[in-house]
C-alpha atoms as a PDB file:
ATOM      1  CA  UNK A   1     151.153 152.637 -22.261  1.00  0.00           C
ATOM      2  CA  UNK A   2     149.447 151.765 -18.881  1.00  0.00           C
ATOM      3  CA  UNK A   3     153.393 152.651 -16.926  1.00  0.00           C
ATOM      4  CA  UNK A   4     153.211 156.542 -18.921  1.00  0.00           C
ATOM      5  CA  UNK A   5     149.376 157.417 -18.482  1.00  0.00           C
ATOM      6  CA  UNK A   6     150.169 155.964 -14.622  1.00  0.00           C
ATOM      7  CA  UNK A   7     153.521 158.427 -14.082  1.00  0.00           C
ATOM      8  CA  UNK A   8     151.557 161.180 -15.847  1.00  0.00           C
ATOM      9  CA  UNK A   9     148.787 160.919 -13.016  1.00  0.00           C
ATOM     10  CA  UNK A  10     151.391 160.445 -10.500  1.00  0.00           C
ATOM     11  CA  UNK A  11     153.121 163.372 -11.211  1.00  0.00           C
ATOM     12  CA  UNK A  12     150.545 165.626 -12.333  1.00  0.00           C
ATOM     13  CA  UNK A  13     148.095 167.973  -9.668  1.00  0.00           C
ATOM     14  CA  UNK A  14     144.547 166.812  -8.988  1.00  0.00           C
ATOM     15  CA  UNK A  15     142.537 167.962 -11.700  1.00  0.00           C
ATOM     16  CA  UNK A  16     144.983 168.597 -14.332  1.00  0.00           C
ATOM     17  CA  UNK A  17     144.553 166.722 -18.380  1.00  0.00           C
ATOM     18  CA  UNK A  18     146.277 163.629 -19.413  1.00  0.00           C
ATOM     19  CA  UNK A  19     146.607 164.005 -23.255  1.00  0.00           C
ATOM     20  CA  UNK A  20     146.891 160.669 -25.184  1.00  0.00           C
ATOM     21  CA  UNK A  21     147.462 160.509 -28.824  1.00  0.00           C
ATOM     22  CA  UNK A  22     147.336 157.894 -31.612  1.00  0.00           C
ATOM     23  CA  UNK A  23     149.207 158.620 -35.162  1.00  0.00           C
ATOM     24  CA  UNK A  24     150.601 156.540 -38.077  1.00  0.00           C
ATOM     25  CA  UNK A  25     153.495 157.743 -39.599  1.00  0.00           C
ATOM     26  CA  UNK A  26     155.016 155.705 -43.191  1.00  0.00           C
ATOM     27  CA  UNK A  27     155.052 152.213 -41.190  1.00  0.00           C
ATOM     28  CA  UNK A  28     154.997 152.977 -37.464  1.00  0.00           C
ATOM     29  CA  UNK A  29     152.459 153.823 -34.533  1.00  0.00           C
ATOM     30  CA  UNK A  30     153.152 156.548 -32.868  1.00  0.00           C
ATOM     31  CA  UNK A  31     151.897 156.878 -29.074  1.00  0.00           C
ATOM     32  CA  UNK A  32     152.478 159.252 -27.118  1.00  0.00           C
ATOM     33  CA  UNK A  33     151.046 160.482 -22.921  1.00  0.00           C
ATOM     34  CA  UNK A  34     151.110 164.700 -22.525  1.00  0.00           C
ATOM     35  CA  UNK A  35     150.575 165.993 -19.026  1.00  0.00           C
ATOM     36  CA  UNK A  36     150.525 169.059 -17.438  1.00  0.00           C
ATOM     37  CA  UNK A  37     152.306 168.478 -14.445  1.00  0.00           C
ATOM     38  CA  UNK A  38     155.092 168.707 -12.519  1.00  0.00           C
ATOM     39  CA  UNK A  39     157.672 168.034 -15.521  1.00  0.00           C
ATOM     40  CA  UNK A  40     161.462 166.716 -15.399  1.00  0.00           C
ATOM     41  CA  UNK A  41     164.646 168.970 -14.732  1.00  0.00           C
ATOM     42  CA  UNK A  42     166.713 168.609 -17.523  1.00  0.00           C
ATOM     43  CA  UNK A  43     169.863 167.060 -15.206  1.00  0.00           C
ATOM     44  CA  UNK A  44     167.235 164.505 -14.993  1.00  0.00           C
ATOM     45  CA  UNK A  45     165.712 164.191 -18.479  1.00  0.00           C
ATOM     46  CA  UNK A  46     168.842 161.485 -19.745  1.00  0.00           C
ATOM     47  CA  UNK A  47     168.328 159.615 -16.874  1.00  0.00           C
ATOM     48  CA  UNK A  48     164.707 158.859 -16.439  1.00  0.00           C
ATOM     49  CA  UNK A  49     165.112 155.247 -18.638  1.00  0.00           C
ATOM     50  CA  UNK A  50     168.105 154.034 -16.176  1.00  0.00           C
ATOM     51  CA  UNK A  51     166.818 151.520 -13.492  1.00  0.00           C
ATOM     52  CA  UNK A  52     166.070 152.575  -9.818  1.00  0.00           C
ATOM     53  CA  UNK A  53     166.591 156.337 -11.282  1.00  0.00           C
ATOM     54  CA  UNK A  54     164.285 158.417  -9.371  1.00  0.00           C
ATOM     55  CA  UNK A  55     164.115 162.344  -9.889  1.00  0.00           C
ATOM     56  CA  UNK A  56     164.998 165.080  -7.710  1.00  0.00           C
ATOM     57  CA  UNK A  57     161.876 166.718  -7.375  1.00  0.00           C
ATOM     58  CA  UNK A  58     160.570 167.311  -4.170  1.00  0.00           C
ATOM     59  CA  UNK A  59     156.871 167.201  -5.374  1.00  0.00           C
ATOM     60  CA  UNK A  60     156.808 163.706  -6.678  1.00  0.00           C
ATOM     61  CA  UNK A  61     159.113 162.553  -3.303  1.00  0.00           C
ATOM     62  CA  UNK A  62     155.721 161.539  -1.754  1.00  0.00           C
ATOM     63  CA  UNK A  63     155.349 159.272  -4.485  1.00  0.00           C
ATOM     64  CA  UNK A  64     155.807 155.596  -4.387  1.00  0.00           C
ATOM     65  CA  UNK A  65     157.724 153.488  -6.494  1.00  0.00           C
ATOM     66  CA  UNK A  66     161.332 151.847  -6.556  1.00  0.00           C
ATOM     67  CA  UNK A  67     162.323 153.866 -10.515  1.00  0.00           C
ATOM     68  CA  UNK A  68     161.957 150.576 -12.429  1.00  0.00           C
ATOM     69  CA  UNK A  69     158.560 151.679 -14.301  1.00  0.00           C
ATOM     70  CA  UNK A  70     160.269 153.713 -17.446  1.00  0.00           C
ATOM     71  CA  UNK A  71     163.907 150.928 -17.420  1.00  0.00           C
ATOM     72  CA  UNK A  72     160.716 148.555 -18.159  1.00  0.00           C
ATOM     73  CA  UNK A  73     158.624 150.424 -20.355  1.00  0.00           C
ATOM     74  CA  UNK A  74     161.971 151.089 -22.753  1.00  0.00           C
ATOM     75  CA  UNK A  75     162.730 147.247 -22.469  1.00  0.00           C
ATOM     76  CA  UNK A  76     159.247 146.131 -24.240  1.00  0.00           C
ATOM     77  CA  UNK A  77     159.248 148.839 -26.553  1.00  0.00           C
ATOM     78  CA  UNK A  78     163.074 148.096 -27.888  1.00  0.00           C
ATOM     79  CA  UNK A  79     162.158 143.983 -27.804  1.00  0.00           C
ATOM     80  CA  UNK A  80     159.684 145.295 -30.729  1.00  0.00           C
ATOM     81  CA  UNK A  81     161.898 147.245 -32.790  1.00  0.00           C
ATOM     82  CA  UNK A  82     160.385 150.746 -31.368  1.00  0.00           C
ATOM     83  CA  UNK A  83     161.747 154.025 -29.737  1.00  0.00           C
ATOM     84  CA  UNK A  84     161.140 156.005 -27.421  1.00  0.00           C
ATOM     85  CA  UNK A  85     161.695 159.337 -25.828  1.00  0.00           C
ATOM     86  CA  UNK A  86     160.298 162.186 -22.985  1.00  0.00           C
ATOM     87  CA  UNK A  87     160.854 165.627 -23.645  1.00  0.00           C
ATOM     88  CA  UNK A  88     160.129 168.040 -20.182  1.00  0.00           C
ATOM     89  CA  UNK A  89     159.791 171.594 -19.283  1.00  0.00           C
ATOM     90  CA  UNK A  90     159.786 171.538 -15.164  1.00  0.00           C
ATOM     91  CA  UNK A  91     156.555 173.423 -14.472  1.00  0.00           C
ATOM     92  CA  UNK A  92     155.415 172.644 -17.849  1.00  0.00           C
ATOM     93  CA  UNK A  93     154.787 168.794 -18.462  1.00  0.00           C
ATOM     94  CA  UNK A  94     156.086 165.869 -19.920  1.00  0.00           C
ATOM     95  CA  UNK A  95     155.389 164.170 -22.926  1.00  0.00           C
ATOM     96  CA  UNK A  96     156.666 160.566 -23.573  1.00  0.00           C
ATOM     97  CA  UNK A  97     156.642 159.221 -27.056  1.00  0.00           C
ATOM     98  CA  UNK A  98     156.805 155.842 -28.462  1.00  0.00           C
ATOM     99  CA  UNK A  99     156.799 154.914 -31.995  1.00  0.00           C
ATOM    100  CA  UNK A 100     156.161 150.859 -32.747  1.00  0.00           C
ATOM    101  CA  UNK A 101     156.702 149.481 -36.141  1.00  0.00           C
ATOM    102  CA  UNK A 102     154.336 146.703 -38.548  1.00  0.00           C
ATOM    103  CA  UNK A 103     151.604 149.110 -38.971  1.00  0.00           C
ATOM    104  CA  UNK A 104     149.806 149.143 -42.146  1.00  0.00           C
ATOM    105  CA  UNK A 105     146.793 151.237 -43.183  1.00  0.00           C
ATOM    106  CA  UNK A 106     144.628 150.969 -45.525  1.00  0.00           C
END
């Protein structure tokens, strides 16, 4: 979670919201990080999970980091028998979604 709310600041102009959300759904948390930023071209949208992938955007080429972050992030949330996906509009935002499974309520 800490890797998505960080790329959502990163990637996002000074000022703008960071949504984060918290749901249950039959036997799974779902997460998920909403920004308002610079968002992901779709060319780029299947590759953001492969490691050292960085985008093509020149806004976010100022940024620092190697493209290991979301290869990780996928890693941990697979070892737990989750998913996860992003879904972008460039201009837009990004939302990343996670859904983790053992969750009981009541």
């Amino acid at each position: 979670m800490a890797n998505l709310i960080t790329n959502a600041s990163k990637y996002s102009p000074a000022g703008s919201t960071i949504e984060l959300g918290v749901a249950v759904e039959a036997d799974h948390a779902i997460l998920t990080v909403k920004d308002h930023g610079y968002g992901i071209s779709k060319s780029d949208l299947g590759l953001v999970f492969s490691p050292f992938f960085r985008g093509s955007n020149e806004l976010s080429d100022d940024e620092v980091g190697v493209g290991l972050g979301l290869s990780l992030v996928k890693g941990l949330v697979l070892q737990h028998d989750g998913n996860i996906s992003i879904d972008s509009e460039p201009g837009i935002g990004t939302t990343a979604t996670f859904k983790l499974p053992g969750v009981s309520v009541g």
